[in-house]
Protein backbone atom coordinates (compact mmCIF):
# COMPACT_ATOMS: atom_id res chain seq x y z
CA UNK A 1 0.00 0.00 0.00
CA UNK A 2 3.01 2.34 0.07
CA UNK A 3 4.01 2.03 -3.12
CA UNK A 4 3.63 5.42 -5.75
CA UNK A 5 1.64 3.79 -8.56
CA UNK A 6 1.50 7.96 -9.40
CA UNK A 7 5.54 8.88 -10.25
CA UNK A 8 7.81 11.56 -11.51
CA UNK A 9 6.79 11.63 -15.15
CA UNK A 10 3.26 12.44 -14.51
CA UNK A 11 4.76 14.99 -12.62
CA UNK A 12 6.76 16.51 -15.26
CA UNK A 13 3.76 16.05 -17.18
CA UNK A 14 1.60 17.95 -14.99
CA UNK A 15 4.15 20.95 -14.16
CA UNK A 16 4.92 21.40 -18.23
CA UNK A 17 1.45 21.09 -19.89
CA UNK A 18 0.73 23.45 -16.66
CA UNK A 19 3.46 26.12 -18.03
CA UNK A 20 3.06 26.33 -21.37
CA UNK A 21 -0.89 26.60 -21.35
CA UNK A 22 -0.46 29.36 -18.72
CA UNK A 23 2.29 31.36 -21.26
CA UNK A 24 -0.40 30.49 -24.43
CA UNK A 25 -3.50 32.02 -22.16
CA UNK A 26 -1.33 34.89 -20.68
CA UNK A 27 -0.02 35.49 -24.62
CA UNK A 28 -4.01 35.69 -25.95
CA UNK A 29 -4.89 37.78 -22.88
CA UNK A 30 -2.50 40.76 -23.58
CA UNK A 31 -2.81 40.18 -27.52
CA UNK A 32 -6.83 41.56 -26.76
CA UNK A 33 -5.59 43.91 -24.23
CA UNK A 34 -3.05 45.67 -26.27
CA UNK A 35 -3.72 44.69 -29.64
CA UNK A 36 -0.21 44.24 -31.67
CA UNK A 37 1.32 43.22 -28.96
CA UNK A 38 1.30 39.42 -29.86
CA UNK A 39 3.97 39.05 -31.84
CA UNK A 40 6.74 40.44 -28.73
CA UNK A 41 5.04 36.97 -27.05
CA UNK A 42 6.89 34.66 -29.45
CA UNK A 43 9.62 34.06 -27.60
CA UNK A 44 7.57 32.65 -24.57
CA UNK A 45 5.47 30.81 -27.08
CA UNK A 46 8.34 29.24 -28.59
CA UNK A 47 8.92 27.67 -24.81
CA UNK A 48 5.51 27.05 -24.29
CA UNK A 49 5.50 25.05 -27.31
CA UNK A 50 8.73 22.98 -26.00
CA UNK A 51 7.23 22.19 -22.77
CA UNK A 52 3.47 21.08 -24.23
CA UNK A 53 5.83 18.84 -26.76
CA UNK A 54 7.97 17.78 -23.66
CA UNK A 55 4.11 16.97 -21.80
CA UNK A 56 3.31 15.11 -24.89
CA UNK A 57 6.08 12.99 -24.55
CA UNK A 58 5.62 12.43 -20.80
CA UNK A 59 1.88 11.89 -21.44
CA UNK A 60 2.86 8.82 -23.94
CA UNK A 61 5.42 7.67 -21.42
CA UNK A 62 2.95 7.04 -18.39
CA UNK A 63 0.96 5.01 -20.41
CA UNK A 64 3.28 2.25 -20.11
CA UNK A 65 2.58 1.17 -24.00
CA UNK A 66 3.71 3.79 -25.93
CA UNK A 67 3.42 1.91 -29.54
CA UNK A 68 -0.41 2.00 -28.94
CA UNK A 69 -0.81 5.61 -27.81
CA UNK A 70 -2.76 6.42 -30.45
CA UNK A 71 -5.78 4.36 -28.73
CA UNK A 72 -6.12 7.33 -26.41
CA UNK A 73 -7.68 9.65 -28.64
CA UNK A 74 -10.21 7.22 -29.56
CA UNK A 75 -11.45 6.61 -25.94
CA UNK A 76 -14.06 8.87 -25.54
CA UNK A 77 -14.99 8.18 -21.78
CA UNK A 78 -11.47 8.56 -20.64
CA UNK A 79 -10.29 11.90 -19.27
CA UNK A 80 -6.73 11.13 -20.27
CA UNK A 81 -8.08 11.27 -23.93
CA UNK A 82 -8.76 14.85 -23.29
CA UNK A 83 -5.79 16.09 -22.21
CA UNK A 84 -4.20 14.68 -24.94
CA UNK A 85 -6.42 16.27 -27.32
CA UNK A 86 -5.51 19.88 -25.37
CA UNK A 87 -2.37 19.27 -25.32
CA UNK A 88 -2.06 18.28 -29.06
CA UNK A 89 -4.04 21.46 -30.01
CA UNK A 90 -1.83 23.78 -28.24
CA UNK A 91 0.82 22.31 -28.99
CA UNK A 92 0.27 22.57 -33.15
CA UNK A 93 -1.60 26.34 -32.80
CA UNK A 94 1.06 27.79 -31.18
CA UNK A 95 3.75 26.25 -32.99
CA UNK A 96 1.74 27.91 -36.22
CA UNK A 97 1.83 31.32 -34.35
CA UNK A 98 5.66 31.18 -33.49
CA UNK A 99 6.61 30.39 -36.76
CA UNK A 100 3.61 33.28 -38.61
CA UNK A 101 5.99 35.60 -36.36
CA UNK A 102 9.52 34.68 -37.99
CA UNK A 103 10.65 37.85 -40.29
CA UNK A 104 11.40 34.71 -43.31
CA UNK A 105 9.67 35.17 -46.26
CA UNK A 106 8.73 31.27 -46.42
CA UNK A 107 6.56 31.61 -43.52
CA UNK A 108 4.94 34.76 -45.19
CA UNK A 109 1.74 33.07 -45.80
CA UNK A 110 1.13 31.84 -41.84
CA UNK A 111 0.48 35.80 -41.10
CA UNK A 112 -3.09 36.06 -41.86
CA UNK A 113 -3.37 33.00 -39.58
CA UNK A 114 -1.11 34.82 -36.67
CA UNK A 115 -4.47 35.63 -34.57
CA UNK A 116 -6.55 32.77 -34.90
CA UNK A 117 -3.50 30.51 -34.33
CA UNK A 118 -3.28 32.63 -31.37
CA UNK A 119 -7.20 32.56 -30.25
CA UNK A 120 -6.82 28.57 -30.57
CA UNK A 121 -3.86 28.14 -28.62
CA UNK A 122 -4.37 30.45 -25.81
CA UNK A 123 -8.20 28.84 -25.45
CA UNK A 124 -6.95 25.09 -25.74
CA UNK A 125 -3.45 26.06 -23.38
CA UNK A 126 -6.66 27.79 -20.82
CA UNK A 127 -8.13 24.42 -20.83
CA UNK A 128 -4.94 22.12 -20.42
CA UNK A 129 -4.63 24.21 -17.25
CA UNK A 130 -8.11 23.47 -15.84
CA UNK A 131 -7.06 19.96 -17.04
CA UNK A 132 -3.98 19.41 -15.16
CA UNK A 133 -6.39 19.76 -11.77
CA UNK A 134 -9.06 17.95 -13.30
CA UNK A 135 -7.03 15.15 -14.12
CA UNK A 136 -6.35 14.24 -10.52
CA UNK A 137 -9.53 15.65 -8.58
CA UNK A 138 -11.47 12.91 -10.88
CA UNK A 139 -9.81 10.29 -8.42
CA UNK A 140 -12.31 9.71 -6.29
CA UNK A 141 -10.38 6.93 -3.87
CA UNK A 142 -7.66 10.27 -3.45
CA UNK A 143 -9.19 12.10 -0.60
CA UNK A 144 -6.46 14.59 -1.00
CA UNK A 145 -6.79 15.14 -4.40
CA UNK A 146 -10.36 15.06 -4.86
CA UNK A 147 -11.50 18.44 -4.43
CA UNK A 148 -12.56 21.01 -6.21
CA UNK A 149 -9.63 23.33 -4.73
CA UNK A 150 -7.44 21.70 -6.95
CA UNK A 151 -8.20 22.46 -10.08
CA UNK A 152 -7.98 26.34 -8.77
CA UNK A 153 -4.93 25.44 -7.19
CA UNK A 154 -2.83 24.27 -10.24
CA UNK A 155 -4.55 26.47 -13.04
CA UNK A 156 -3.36 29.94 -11.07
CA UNK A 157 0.17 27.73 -10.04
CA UNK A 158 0.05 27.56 -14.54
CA UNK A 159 -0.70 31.10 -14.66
CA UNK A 160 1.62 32.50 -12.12
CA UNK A 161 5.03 29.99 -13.77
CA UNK A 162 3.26 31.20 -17.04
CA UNK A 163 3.35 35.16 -16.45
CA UNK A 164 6.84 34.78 -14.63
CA UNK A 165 8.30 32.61 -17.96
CA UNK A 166 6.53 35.92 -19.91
CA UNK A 167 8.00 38.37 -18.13
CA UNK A 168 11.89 37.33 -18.07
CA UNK A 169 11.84 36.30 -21.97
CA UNK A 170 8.93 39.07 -23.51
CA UNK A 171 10.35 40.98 -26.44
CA UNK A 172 12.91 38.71 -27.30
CA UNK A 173 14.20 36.97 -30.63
CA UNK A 174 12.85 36.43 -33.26
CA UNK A 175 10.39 39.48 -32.23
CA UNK A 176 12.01 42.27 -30.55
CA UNK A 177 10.38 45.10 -28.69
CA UNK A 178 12.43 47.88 -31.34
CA UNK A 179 11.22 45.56 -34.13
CA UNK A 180 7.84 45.28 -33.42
CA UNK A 181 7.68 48.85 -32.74
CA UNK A 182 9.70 49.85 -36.42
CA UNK A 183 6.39 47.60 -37.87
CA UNK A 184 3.75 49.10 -36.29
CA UNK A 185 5.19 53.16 -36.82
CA UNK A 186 7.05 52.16 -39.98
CA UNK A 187 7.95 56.17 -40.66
CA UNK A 188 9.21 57.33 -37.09
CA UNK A 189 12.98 57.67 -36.46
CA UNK A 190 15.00 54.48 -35.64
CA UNK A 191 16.53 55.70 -32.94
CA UNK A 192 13.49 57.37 -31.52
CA UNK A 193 11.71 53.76 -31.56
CA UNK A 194 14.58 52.45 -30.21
CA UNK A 195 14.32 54.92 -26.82
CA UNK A 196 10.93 54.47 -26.84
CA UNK A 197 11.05 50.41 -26.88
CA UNK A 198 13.16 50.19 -23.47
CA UNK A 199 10.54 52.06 -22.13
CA UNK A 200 7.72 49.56 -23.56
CA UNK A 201 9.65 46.85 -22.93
CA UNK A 202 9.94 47.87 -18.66
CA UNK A 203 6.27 48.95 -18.95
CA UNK A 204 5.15 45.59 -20.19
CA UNK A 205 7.72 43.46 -18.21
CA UNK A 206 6.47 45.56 -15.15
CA UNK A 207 2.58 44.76 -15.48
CA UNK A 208 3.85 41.04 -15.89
CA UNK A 209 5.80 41.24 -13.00
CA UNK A 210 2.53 42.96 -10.99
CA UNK A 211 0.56 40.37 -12.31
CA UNK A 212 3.14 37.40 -10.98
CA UNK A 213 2.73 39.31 -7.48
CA UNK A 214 -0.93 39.33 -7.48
CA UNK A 215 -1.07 35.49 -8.31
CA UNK A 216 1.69 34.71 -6.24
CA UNK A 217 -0.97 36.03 -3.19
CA UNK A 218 -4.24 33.99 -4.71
CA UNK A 219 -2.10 30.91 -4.76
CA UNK A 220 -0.84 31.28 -1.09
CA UNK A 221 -4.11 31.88 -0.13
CA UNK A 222 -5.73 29.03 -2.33
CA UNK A 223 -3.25 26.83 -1.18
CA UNK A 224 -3.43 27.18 2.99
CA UNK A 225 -7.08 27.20 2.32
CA UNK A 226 -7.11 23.97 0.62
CA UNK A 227 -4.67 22.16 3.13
CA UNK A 228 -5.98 23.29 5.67
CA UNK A 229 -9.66 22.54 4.97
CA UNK A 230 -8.62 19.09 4.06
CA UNK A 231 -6.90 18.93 7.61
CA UNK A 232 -10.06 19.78 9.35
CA UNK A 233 -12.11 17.46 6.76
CA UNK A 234 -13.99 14.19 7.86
CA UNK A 235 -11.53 12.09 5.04
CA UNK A 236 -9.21 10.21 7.55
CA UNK A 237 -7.01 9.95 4.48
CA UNK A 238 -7.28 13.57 3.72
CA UNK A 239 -6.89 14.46 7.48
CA UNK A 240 -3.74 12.03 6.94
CA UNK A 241 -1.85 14.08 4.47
CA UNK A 242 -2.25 17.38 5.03
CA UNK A 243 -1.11 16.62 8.86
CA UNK A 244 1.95 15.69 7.11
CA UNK A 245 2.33 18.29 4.87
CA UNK A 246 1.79 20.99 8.08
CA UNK A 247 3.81 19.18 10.78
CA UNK A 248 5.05 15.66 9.43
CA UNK A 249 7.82 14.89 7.36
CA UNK A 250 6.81 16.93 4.16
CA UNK A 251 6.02 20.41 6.33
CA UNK A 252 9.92 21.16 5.39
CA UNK A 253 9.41 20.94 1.72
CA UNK A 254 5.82 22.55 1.79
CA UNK A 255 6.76 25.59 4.47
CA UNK A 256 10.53 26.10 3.03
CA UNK A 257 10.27 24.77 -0.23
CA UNK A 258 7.07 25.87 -1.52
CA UNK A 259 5.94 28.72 0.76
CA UNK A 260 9.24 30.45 1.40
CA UNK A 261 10.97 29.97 -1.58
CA UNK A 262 8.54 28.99 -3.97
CA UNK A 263 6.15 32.37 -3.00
CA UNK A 264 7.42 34.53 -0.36
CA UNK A 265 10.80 35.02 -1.87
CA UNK A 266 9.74 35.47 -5.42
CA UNK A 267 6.70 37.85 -4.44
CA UNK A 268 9.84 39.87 -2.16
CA UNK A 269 12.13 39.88 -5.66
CA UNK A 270 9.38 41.15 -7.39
CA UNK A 271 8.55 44.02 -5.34
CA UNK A 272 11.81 45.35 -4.32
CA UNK A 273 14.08 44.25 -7.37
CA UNK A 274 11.78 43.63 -10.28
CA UNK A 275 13.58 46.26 -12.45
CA UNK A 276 16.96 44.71 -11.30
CA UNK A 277 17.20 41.77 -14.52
CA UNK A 278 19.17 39.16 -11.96
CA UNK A 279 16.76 39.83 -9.55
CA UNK A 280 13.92 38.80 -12.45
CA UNK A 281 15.74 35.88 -13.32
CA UNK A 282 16.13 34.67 -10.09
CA UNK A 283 12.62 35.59 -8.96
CA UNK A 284 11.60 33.37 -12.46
CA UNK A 285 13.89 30.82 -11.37
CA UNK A 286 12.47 30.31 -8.09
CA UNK A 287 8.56 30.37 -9.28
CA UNK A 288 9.21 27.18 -11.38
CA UNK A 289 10.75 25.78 -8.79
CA UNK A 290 8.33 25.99 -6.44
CA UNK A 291 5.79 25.10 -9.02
CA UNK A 292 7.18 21.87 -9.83
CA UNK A 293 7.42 21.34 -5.97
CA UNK A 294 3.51 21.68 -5.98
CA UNK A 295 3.03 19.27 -8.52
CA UNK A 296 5.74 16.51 -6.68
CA UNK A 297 4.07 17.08 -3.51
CA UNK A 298 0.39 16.53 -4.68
CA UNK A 299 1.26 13.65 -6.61
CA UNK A 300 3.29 11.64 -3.72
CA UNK A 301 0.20 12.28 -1.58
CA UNK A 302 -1.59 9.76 -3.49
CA UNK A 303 -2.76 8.10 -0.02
CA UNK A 304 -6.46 6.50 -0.75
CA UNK A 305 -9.10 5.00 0.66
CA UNK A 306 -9.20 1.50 0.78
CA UNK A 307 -12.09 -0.48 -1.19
CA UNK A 308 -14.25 -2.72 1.15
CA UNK A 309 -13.09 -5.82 2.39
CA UNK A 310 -9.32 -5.01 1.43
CA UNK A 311 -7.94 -4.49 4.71
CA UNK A 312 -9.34 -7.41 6.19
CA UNK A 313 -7.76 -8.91 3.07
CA UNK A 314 -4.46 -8.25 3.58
CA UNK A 315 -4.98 -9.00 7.18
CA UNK A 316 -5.50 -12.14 6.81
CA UNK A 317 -2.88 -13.01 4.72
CA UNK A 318 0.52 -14.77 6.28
CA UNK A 319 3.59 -12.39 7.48
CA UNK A 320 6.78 -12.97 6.01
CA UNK A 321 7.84 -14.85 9.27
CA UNK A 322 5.16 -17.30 9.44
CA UNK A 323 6.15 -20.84 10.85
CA UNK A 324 5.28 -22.50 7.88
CA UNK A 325 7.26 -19.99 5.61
CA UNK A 326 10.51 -19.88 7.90
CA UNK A 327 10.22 -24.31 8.35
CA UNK A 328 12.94 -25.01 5.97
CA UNK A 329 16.30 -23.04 4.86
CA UNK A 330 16.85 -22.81 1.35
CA UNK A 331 18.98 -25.86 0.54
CA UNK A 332 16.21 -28.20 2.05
CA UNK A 333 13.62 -29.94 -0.04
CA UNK A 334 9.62 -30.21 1.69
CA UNK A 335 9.24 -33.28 -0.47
C-alpha cells in the first residue's frame, strides 16, 4: 500500500502542460488587451511550445505502452483522452503562431493565420490548465486530491510559472520590442523607436511582473485554504496528508520549499528588485521551482481510501515470518 503507482513523469507532465498553457492564455490575454502586442510573445510561445511537446512525450510515457498511444484519442470516456487532445491542439496552434511571427519570407503566408492561431492556442493552453487539476480531482479513492480546490490550485500555479516565464523572456528573438515597434510606426525615427522600446519593454515586463505578485498572493491563499480545509475534513485519508504536509515529514518541503521559496521570496524579488534583470531571473527561477514542488508534492500524496473488504484482506494473509514460511532453509527440499 506504500508504493507510488503515481511517479515523476506524470509529474513533469503535470508541471509542463501546466506552463506552457499558462504562457499560451497569458499570450491571448494581452494580444486583446493591447492589440499588436502578440507578436513580442513569441519568444515565450516558442517555450511554451517545447514544454506542451515535452508533456506530450511524458503523457505517452505514463501510459506504459507507448506503440499504442494512439488508442487514447479514440477513448471517448477517458479523461486522459482529453488532455491529450488539449495538449495536441496547443501544442500545433502555437507552434503555427511562433513560426507566422519569424521575419522569413517562407513563412509569409502563416500571417493572416497569426491571430486565430493565437485565439486557438491560448483557449486550448486555458483548458490544459483546468485539465492538469481535473485530471487528478477525478480520483475519487484520493481524498487529498479530490476536491474542487485543486483544479484552482494548479490552473493559477500555470498562470503564475506562465506570467513569470513571460515576463523574463517578452520581447525577445525572433520578435524584438524595437522591431515590433519599427512595424507598427514604420515612418518614425530608428533611434526614436529604439528609446521608446526600453521604455515599452519595462512597462510591459512591469505589469507582468505585478501580475506574478498578485497570483503569487491567490495561490498562497488558495493553497493554505485547501490544506488546511482538508486537515479539518472528515476524510481520515485527507486528514492524513495534510497533517503531514503541516507538521510531518513533508512540512519542510511545503513551508521552506514551496511557501518560502517557492512564494514569499519570489513575491519579495518582485517588489523590491523587479527592475533589477538578476533579480527577475532569479525571482523566475524560483517560481518554477516551487511550481514543480507543488506538482511533486500533490502527486506523492496519493494516499487512498481502501475499497471494502481489502484491509481485512491483507490481514488475513501470512507475514513474512510465518512458521510454515521460515520451516525449511533454502537448501532443504519439503518433499
Amino acid at each position: 500500500m506504500n508504493k507510488h503507482y503515481w511517479t515523476w513523469p506524470i509529474v513533469i507532465d503535470l508541471f509542463l502542460g501546466g506552463l506552457g498553457g499558462g504562457i499560451l492564455a497569458i499570450a491571448m490575454a494581452y494580444e486583446f488587451l493591447y492589440p499588436g502586442l502578440g507578436p513580442a510573445f513569441a519568444m515565450p510561445v516558442l517555450i511554451a511550445v517545447a514544454s506542451l511537446g515535452l508533456a506530450c512525450f511524458f503523457l505517452v510515457f505514463e501510459l506504459g505502452q507507448p506503440k499504442v498511444f494512439l488508442r487514447v484519442f479514440v477513448k471517448a470516456t477517458a479523461i486522459i483522452k482529453w488532455g491529450a487532445v488539449l495538449l495536441s491542439l496547443a501544442l500545433i496552434a502555437g507552434f503555427v503562431y511562433f513560426l507566422s511571427c519569424l521575419p522569413w519570407d517562407i513563412f509569409a503566408f502563416l500571417v493572416p493565420l497569426q491571430k486565430p492561431a493565437l485565439i486557438v492556442a491560448g483557449i486550448s493552453g486555458l483548458l490544459v490548465m483546468l485539465y492538469t487539476g481535473i485530471f487528478l480531482a477525478s480520483l475519487k479513492p484520493h481524498a487529498f486530491w479530490n476536491s474542487p480546490a485543486l483544479p484552482v490550485l494548479f490552473a493559477v500555479s500555470a498562470l503564475l510559472t506562465g506570467a513569470a516565464v513571460a515576463a523574463a523572456t517578452l520581447g525577445m528573438w525572433p520578435v524584438t520590442m524595437s522591431t515590433l515597434l519599427q512595424a507598427l510606426n514604420p515612418g518614425v525615427d530608428a533611434g526614436l523607436v529604439a528609446q521608446e522600446a526600453a521604455n515599452t519593454q519595462v512597462f510591459f515586463q512591469g505589469k507582468l511582473q505585478t501580475l506574478c505578485m498578485a497570483l503569487i498572493a491567490v495561490e498562497a491563499f488558495v493553497l493554505l485554504l485547501y490544506v488546511f480545509l482538508l486537515r479539518g475534513s472528515g476524510n481520515e485519508v485527507a486528514r492524513t496528508v495534510a497533517a503531514r504536509w503541516l507538521t510531518g515529514k513533508t512540512a519542510p518541503a511545503f513551508w521552506l520549499g514551496l511557501v518560502v521559496c517557492g512564494l514569499l521570496l519570489p513575491l519579495g524579488l518582485y517588489y523590491r528588485f523587479g527592475e533589477v534583470a538578476a533579480a527577475a531571473v532569479a525571482a523566475t527561477v524560483l517560481v518554477l521551482a516551487g511550481g514543480c514542488l507543488l506538482r511533486f508534492l500533490v502527486v506523492y500524496a496519493d494516499d487512498r481510501r481502501l475499497v471494502p473488504g481489502e484491509k481485512r484482506f491483507f490481514d488475513r494473509l501470512p507475514h513474512h515470518d510465518a512458521a510454515f514460511l521460515t520451516a525449511w532453509d533454502d537448501k532443504e527440499s519439503p518433499y
